[in-house]
C-alpha atoms as a PDB file:
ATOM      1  CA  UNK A   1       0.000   0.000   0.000  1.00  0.00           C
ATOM      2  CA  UNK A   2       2.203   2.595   1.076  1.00  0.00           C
ATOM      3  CA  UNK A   3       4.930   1.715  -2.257  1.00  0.00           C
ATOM      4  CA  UNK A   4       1.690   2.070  -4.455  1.00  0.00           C
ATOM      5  CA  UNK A   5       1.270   5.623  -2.962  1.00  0.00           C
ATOM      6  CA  UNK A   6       4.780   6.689  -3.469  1.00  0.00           C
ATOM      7  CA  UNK A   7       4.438   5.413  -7.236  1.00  0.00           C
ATOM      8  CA  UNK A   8       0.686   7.181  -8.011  1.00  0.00           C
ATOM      9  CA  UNK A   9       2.114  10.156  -5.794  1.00  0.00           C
ATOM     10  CA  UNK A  10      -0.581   9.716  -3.405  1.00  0.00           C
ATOM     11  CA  UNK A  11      -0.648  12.887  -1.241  1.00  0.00           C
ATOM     12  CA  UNK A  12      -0.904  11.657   2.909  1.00  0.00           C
ATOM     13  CA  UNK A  13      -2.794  13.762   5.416  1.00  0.00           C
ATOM     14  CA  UNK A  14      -0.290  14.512   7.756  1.00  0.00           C
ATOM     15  CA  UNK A  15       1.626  12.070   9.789  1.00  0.00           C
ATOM     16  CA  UNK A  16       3.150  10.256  12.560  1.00  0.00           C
ATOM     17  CA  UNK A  17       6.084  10.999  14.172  1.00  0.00           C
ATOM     18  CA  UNK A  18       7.763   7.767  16.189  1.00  0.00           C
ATOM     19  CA  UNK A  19      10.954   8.702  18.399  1.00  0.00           C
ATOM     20  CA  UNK A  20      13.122   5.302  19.223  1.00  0.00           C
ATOM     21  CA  UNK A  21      15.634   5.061  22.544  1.00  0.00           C
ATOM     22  CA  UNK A  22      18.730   5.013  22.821  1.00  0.00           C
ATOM     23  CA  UNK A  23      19.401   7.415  26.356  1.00  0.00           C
ATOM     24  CA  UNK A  24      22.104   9.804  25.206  1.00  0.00           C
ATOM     25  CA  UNK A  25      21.627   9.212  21.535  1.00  0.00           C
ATOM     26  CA  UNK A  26      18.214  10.260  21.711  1.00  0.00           C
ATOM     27  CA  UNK A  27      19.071  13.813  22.062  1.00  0.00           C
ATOM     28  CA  UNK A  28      19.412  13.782  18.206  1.00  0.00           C
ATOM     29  CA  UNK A  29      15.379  13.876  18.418  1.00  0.00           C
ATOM     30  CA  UNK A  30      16.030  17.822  19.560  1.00  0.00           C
ATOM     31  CA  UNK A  31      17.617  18.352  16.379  1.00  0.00           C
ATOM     32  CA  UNK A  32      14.851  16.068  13.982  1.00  0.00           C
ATOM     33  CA  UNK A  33      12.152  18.338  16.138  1.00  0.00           C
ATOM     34  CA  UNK A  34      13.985  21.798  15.208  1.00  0.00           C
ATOM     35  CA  UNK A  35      14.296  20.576  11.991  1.00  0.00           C
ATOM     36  CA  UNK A  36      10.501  19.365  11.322  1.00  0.00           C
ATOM     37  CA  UNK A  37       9.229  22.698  12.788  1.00  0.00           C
ATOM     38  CA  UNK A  38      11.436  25.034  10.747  1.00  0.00           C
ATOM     39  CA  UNK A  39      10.123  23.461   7.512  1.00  0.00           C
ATOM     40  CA  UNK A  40       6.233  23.447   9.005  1.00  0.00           C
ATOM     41  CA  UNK A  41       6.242  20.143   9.640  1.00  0.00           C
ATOM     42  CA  UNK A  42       4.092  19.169  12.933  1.00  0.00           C
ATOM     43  CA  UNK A  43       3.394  16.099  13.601  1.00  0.00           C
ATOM     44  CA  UNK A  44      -0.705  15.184  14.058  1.00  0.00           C
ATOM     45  CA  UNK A  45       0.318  12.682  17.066  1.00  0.00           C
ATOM     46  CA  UNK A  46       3.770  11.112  18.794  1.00  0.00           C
ATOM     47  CA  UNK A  47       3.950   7.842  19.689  1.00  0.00           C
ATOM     48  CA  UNK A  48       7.744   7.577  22.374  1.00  0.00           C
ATOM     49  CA  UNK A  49       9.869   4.660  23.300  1.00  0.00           C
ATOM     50  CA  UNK A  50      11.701   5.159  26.431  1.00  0.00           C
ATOM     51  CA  UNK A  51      14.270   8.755  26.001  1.00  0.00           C
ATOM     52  CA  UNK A  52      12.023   9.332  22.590  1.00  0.00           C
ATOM     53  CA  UNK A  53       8.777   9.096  24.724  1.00  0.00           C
ATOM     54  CA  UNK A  54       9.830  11.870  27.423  1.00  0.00           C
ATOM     55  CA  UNK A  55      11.434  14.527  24.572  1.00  0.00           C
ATOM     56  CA  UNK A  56       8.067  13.261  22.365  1.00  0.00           C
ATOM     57  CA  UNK A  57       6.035  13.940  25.693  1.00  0.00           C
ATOM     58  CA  UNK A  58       7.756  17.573  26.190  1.00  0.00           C
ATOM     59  CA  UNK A  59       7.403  18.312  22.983  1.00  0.00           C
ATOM     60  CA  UNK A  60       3.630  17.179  22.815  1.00  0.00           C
ATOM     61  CA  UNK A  61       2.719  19.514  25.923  1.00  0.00           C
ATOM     62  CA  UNK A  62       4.862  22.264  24.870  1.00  0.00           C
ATOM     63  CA  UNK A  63       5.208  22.433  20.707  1.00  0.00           C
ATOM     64  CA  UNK A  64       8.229  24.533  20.698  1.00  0.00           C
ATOM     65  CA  UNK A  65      11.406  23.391  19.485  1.00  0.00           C
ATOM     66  CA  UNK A  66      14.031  25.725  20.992  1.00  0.00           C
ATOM     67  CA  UNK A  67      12.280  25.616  24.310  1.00  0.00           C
ATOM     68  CA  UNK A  68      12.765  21.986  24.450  1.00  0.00           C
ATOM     69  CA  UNK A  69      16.157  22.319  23.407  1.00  0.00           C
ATOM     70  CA  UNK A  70      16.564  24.980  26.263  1.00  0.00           C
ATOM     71  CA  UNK A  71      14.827  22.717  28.775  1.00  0.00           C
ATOM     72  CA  UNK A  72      17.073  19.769  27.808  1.00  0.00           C
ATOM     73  CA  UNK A  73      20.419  20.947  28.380  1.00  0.00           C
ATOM     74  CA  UNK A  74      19.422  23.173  31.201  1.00  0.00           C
ATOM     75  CA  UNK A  75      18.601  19.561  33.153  1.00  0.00           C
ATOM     76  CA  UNK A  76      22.062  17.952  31.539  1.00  0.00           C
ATOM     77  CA  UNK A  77      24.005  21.051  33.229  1.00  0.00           C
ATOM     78  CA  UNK A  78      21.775  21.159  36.505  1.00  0.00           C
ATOM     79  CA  UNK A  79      23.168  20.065  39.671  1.00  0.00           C
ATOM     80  CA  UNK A  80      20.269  17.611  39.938  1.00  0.00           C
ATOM     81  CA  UNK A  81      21.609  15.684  37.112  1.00  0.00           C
ATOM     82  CA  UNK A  82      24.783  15.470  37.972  1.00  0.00           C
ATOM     83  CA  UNK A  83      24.043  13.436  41.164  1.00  0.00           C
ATOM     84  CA  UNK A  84      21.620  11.307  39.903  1.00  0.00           C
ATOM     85  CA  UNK A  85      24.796   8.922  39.287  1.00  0.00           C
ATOM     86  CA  UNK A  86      23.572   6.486  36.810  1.00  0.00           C
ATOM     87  CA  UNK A  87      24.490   3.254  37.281  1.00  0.00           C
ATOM     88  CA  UNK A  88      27.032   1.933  34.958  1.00  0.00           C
ATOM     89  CA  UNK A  89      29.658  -1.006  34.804  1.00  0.00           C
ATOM     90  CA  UNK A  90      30.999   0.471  31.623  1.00  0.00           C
ATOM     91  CA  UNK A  91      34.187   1.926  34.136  1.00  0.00           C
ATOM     92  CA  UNK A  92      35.119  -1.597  35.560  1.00  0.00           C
ATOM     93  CA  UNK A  93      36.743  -1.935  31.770  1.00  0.00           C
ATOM     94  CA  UNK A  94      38.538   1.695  31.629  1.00  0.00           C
ATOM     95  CA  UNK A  95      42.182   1.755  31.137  1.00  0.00           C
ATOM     96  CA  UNK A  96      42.329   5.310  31.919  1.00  0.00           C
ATOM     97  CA  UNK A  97      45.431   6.461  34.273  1.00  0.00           C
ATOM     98  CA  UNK A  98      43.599   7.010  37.621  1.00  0.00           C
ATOM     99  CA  UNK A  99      44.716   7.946  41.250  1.00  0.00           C
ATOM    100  CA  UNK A 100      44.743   5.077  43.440  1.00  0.00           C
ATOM    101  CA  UNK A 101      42.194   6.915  45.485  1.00  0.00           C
ATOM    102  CA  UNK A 102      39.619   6.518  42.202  1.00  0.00           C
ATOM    103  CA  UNK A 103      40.335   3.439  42.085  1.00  0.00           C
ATOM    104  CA  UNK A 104      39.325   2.052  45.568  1.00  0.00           C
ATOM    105  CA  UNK A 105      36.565   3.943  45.190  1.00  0.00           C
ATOM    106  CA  UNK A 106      35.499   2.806  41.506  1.00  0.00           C
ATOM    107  CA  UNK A 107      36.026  -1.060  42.851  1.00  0.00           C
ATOM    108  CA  UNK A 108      34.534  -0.380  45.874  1.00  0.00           C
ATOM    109  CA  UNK A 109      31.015   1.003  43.572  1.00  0.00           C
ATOM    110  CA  UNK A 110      31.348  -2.290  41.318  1.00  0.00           C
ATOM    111  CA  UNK A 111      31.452  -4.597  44.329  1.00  0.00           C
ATOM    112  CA  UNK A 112      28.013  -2.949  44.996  1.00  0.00           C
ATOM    113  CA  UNK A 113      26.728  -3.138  41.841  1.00  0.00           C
ATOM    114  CA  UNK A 114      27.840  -6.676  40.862  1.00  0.00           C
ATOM    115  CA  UNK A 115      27.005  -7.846  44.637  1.00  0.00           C
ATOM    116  CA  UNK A 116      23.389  -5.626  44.201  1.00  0.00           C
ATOM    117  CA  UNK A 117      22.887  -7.621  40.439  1.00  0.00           C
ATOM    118  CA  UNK A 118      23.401 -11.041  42.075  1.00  0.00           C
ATOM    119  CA  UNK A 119      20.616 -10.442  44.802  1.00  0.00           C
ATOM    120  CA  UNK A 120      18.286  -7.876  43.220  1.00  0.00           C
ATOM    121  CA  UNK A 121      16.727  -7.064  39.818  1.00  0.00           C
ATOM    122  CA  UNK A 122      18.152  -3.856  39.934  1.00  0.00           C
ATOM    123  CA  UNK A 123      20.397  -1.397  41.008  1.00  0.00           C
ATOM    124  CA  UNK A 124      18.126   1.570  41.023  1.00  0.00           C
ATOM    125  CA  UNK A 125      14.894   2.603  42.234  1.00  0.00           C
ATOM    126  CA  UNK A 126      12.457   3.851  39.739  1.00  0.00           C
ATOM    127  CA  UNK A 127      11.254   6.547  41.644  1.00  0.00           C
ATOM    128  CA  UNK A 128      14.300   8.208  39.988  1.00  0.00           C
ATOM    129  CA  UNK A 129      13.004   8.002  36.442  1.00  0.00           C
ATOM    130  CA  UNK A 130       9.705   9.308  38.052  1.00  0.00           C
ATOM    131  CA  UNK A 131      11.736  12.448  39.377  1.00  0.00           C
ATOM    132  CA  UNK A 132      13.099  12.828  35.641  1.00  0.00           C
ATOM    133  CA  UNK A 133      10.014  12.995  34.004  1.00  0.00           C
ATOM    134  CA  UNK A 134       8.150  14.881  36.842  1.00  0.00           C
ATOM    135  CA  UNK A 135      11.261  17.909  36.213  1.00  0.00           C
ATOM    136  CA  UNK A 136      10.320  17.535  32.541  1.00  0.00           C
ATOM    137  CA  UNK A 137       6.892  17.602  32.088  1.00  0.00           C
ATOM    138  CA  UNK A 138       5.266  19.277  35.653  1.00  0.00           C
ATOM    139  CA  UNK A 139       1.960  19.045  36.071  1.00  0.00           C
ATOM    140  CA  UNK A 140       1.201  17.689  32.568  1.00  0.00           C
ATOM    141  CA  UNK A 141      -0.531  15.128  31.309  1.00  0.00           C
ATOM    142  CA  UNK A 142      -1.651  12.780  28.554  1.00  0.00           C
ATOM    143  CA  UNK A 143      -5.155  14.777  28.180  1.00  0.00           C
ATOM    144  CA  UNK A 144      -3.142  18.612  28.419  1.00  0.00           C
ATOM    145  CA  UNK A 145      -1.282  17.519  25.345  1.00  0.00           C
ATOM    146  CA  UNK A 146      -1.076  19.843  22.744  1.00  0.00           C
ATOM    147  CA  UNK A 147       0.079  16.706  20.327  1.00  0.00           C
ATOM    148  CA  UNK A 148      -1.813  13.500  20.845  1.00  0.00           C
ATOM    149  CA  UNK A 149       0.832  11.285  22.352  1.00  0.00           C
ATOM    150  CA  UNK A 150       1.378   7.712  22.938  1.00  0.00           C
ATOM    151  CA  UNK A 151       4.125   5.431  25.352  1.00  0.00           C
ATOM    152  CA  UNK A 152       5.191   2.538  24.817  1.00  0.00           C
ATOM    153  CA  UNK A 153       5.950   0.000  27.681  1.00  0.00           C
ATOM    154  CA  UNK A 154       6.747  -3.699  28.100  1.00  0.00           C
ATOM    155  CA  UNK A 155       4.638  -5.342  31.165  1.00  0.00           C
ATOM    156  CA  UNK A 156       6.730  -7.252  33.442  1.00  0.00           C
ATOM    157  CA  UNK A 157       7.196 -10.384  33.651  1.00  0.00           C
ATOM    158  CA  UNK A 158       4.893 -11.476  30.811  1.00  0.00           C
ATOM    159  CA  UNK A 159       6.522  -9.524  28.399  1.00  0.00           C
ATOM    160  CA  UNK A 160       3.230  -7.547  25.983  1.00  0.00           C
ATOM    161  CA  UNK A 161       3.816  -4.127  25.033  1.00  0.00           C
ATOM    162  CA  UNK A 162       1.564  -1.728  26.099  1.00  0.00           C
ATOM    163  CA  UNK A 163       1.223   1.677  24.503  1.00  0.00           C
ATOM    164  CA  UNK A 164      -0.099   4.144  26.833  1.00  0.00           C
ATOM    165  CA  UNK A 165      -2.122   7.168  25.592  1.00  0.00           C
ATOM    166  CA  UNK A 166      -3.863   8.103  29.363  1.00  0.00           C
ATOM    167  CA  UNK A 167      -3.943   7.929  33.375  1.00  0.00           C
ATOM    168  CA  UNK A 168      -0.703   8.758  34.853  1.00  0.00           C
ATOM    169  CA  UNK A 169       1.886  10.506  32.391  1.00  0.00           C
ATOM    170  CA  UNK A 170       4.886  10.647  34.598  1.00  0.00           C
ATOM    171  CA  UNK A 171       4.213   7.091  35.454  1.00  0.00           C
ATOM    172  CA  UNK A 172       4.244   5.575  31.884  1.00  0.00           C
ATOM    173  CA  UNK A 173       7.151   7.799  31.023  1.00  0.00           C
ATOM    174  CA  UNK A 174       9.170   6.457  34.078  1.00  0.00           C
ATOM    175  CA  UNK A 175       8.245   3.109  32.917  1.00  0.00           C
ATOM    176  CA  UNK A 176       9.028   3.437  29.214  1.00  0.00           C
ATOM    177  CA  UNK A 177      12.485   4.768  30.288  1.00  0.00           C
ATOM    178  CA  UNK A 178      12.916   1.437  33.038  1.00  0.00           C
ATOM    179  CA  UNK A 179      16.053  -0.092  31.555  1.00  0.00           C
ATOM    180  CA  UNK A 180      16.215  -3.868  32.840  1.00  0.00           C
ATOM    181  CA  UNK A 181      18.336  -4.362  35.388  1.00  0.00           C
ATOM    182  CA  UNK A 182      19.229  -1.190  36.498  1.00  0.00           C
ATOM    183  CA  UNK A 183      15.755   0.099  37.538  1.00  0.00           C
ATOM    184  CA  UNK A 184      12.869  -1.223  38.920  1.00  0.00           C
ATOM    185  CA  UNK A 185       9.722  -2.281  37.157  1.00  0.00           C
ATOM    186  CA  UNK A 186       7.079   0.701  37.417  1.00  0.00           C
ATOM    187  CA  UNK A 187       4.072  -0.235  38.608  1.00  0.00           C
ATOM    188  CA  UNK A 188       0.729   0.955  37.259  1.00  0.00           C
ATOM    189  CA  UNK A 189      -2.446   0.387  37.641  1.00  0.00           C
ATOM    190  CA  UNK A 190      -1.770  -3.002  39.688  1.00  0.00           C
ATOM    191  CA  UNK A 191       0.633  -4.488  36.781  1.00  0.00           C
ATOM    192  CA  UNK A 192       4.499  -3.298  36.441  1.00  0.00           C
ATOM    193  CA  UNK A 193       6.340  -2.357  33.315  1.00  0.00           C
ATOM    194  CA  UNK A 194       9.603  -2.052  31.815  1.00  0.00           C
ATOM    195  CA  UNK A 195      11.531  -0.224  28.981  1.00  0.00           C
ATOM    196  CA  UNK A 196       9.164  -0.085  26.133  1.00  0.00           C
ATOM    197  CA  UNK A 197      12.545  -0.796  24.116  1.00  0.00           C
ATOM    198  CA  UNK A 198      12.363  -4.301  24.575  1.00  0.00           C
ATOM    199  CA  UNK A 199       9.440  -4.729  22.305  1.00  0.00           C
ATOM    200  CA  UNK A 200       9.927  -2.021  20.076  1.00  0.00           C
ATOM    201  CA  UNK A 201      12.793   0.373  19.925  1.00  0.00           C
ATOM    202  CA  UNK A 202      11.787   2.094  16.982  1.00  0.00           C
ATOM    203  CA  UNK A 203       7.980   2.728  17.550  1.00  0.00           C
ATOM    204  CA  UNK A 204       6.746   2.454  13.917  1.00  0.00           C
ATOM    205  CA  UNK A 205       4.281  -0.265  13.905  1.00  0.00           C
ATOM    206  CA  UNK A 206       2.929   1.186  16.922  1.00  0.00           C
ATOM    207  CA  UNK A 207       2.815   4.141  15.136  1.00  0.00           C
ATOM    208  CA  UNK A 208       1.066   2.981  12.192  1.00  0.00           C
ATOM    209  CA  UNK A 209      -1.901   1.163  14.236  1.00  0.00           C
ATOM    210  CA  UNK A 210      -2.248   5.383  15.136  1.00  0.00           C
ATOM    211  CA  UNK A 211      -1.861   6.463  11.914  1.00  0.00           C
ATOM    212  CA  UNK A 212      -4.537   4.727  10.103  1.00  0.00           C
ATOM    213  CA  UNK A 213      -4.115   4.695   6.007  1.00  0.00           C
ATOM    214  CA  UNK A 214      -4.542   8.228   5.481  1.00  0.00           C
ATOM    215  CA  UNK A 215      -1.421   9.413   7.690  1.00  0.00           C
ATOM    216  CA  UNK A 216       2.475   9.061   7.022  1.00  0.00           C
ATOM    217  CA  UNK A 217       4.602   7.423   9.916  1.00  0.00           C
ATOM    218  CA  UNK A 218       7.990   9.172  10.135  1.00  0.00           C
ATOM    219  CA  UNK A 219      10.260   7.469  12.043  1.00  0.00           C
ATOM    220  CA  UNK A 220      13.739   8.562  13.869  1.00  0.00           C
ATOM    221  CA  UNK A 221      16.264   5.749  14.097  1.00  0.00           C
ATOM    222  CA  UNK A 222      18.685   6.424  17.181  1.00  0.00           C
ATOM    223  CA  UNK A 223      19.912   3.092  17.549  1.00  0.00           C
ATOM    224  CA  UNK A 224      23.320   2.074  18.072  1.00  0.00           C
ATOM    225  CA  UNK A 225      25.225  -0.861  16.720  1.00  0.00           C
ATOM    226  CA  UNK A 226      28.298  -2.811  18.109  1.00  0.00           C
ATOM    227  CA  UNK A 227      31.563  -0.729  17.597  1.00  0.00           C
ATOM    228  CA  UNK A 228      33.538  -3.206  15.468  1.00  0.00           C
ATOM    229  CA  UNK A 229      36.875  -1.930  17.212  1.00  0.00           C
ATOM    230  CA  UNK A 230      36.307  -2.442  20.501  1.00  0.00           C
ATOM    231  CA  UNK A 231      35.613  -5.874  21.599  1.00  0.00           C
ATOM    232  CA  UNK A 232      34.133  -6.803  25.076  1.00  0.00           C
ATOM    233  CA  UNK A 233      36.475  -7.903  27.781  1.00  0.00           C
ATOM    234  CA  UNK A 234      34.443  -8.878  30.690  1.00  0.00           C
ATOM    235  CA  UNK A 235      30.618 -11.011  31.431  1.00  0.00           C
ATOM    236  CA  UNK A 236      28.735  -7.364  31.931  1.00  0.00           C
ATOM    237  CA  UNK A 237      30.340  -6.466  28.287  1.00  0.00           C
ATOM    238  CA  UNK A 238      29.602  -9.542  26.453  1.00  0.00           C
ATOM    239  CA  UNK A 239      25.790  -8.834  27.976  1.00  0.00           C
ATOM    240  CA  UNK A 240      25.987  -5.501  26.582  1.00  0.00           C
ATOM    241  CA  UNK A 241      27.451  -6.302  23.841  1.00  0.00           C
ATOM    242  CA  UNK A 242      24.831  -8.967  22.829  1.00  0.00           C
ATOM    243  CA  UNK A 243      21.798  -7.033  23.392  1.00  0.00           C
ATOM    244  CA  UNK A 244      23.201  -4.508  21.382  1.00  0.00           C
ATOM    245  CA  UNK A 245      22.991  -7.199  18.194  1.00  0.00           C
ATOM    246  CA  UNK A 246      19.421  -8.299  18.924  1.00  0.00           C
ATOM    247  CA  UNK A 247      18.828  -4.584  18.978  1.00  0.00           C
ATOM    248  CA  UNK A 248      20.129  -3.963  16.047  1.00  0.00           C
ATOM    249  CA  UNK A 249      17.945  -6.609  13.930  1.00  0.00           C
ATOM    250  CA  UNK A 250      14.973  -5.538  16.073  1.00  0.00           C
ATOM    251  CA  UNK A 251      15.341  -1.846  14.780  1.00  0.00           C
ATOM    252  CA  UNK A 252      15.790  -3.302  11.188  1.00  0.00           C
ATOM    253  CA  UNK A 253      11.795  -5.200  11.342  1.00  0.00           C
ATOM    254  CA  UNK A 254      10.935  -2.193  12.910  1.00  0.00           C
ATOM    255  CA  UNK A 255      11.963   0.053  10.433  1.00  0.00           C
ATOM    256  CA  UNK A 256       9.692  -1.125   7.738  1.00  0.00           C
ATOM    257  CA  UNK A 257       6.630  -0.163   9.133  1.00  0.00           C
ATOM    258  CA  UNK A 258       7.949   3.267   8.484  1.00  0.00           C
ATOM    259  CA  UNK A 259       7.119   5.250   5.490  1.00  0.00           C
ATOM    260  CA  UNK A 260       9.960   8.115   6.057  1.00  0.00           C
ATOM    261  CA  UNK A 261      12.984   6.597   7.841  1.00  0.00           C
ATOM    262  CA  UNK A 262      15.239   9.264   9.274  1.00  0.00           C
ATOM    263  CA  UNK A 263      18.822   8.414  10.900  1.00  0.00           C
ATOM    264  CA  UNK A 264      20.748  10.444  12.358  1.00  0.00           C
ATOM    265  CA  UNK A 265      24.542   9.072  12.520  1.00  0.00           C
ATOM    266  CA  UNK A 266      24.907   8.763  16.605  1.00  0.00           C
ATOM    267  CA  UNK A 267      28.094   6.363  16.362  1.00  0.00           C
ATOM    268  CA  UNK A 268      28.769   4.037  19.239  1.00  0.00           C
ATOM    269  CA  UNK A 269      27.337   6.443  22.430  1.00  0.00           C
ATOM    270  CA  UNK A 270      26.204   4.306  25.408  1.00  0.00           C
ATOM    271  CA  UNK A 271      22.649   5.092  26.575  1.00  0.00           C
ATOM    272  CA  UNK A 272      24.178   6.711  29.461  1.00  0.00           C
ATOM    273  CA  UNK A 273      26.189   8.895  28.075  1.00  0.00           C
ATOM    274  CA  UNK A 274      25.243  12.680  27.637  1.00  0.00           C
ATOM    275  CA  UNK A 275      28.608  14.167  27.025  1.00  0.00           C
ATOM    276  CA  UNK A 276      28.025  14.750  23.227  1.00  0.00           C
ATOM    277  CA  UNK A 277      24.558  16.581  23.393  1.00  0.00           C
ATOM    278  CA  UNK A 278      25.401  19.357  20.561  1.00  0.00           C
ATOM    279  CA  UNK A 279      26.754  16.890  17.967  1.00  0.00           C
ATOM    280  CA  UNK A 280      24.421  14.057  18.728  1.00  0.00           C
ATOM    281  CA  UNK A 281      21.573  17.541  18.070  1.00  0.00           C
ATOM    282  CA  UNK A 282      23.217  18.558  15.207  1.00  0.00           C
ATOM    283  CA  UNK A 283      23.621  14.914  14.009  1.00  0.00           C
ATOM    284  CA  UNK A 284      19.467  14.628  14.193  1.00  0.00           C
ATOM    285  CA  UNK A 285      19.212  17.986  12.849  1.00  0.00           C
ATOM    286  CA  UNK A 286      21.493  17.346   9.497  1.00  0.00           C
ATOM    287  CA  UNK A 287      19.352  13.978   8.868  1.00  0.00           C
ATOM    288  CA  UNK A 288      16.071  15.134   9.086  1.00  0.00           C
ATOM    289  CA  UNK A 289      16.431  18.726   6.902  1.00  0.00           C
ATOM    290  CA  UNK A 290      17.903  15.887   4.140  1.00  0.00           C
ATOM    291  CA  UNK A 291      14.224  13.960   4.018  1.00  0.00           C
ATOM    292  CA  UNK A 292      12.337  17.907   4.014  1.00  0.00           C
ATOM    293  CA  UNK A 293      11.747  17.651   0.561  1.00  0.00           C
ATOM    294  CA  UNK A 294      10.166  13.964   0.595  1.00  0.00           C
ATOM    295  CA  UNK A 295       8.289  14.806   3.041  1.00  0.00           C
ATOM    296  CA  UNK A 296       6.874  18.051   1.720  1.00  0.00           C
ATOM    297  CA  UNK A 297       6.261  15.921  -1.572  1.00  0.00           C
ATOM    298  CA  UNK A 298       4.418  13.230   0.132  1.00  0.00           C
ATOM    299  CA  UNK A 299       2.183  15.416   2.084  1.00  0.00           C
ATOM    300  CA  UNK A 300       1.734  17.959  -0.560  1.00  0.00           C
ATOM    301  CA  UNK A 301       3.194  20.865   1.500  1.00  0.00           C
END
């Protein structure tokens, strides 16, 4: 259906924007946003996995690009980010020259960790992804929304994907955002949830159920793949490392319930790592303004 539109130049009535995860390569969503709303391009609902649910929820309660920017990377330079300490095993593998004081210390926070992941399902409290989104969006909610907006989740321990579109917005954003293992399963409404990247990292098909025929689904791809250079060295990097494969193949099934596939190039950032905001912006940015003129064609703009 949607290659016998492209070839009879079928015009769509708006569309669907779908933001994937990723944590820190998500903020190239900032840049696909700016972009879209430059060219007049807003989106008639947003349907967010995990990081792409919270920017898609700001975004739906607030439609204005540089403000979200703004609001972003005020948080990433806040105090109140800075101690939120996310958990990470990523530094048990550095090779980086350190004082031996660091390095008591950094053991002494793995012991935790691995001694916390043998006992536990996690190694963080969800009421800290709550605290996230509750900075973000306020007092909003799913019915305030400017944008219609949907969030996916995965319900634990059965495993269904649930796309959220009312009750509690902070809630389903905390739980869309609950990476396995290091945060606790959100519970609402009497069931818990997890990331809603483990059933669909690139929201498309989810997406398209909103869309309907009449309505493009324009999908941003921040996924990561395995960096071929740097092989894994320890248990919690072979982990890593695998679910970064079956990640990768998810996101490609994914992808083809998209009709416009943007993809910004976000390299090999962990989902913890922040430290690149303004490329990783400028990344989304670059790859979106490249698809304007498809997209302008397809909707008849």
């Amino acid at each position: 259906m949607n290659l016998l539109g492209h070839i009879l130049g079928r015009h769509y009535k708006g569309f669907v924007l779908a933001l994937a995860g990723g944590g820190g390569r998500g903020l190239a969503h900032l840049g696909a946003i700016k972009a879209l709303e430059e060219n007049n391009l807003r989106p008639d609902a947003i349907v967010g996995t995990s990081i792409g649910a919270l920017f898609g929820a700001m975004y739906a309660l607030n439609p204005d690009a540089d403000a979200l920017r703004r609001q972003v990377f005020e948080f990433l330079e806040s105090d109140f980010f800075h101690k939120l300490n996310l958990p990470s095993m990523h530094d048990a593998d550095s090779e980086v020259d350190e004082s031996w004081l660091t390095r008591l210390s950094t053991i002494a926070r793995q012991t935790i960790l691995y001694t916390r992941a043998m006992t536990d399902i996690a190694v963080a409290s969800d009421s800290v992804l709550a605290e996230v989104a509750g900075v973000f969006c306020g007092k909003g909610g799913f019915a305030t929304a400017k944008i219609p907006l949907h969030i996916t989740a995965v319900r634990f321990p059965g495993g269904e994907c649930k796309l959220f579109s009312s009750g509690d917005l902070c809630k389903a954003l905390a739980a869309s955002m609950a990476v396995p293992g290091v945060f606790e399963p959100v519970e609402i409404d009497g069931y818990r949830y997890l990331d809603g990247g483990l059933a669909s990292e690139v929201p498309a098909m989810e997406a398209r159920s909103v869309a309907g025929e009449n309505k493009l689904v324009v999908a941003i791809n921040t996924g990561a793949r395995p960096d071929p250079e740097h092989a894994p060295t320890n248990v919690m990097g072979m982990l890593d490392w695998s679910a970064q494969v079956k990640s990768l193949y998810l996101r490609q099934y994914e992808k083809a319930h998209a009709d416009v596939l943007i993809e910004p190039l976000v390299g090999y950032t962990q989902w913890d790592d922040f430290s690149n905001s303004d490329d990783e912006v400028g990344r989304g940015y670059a790859a979106t303004i490249e698809k304007i003129p498809e997209l302008h064609r397809l909707l008849g703009s």
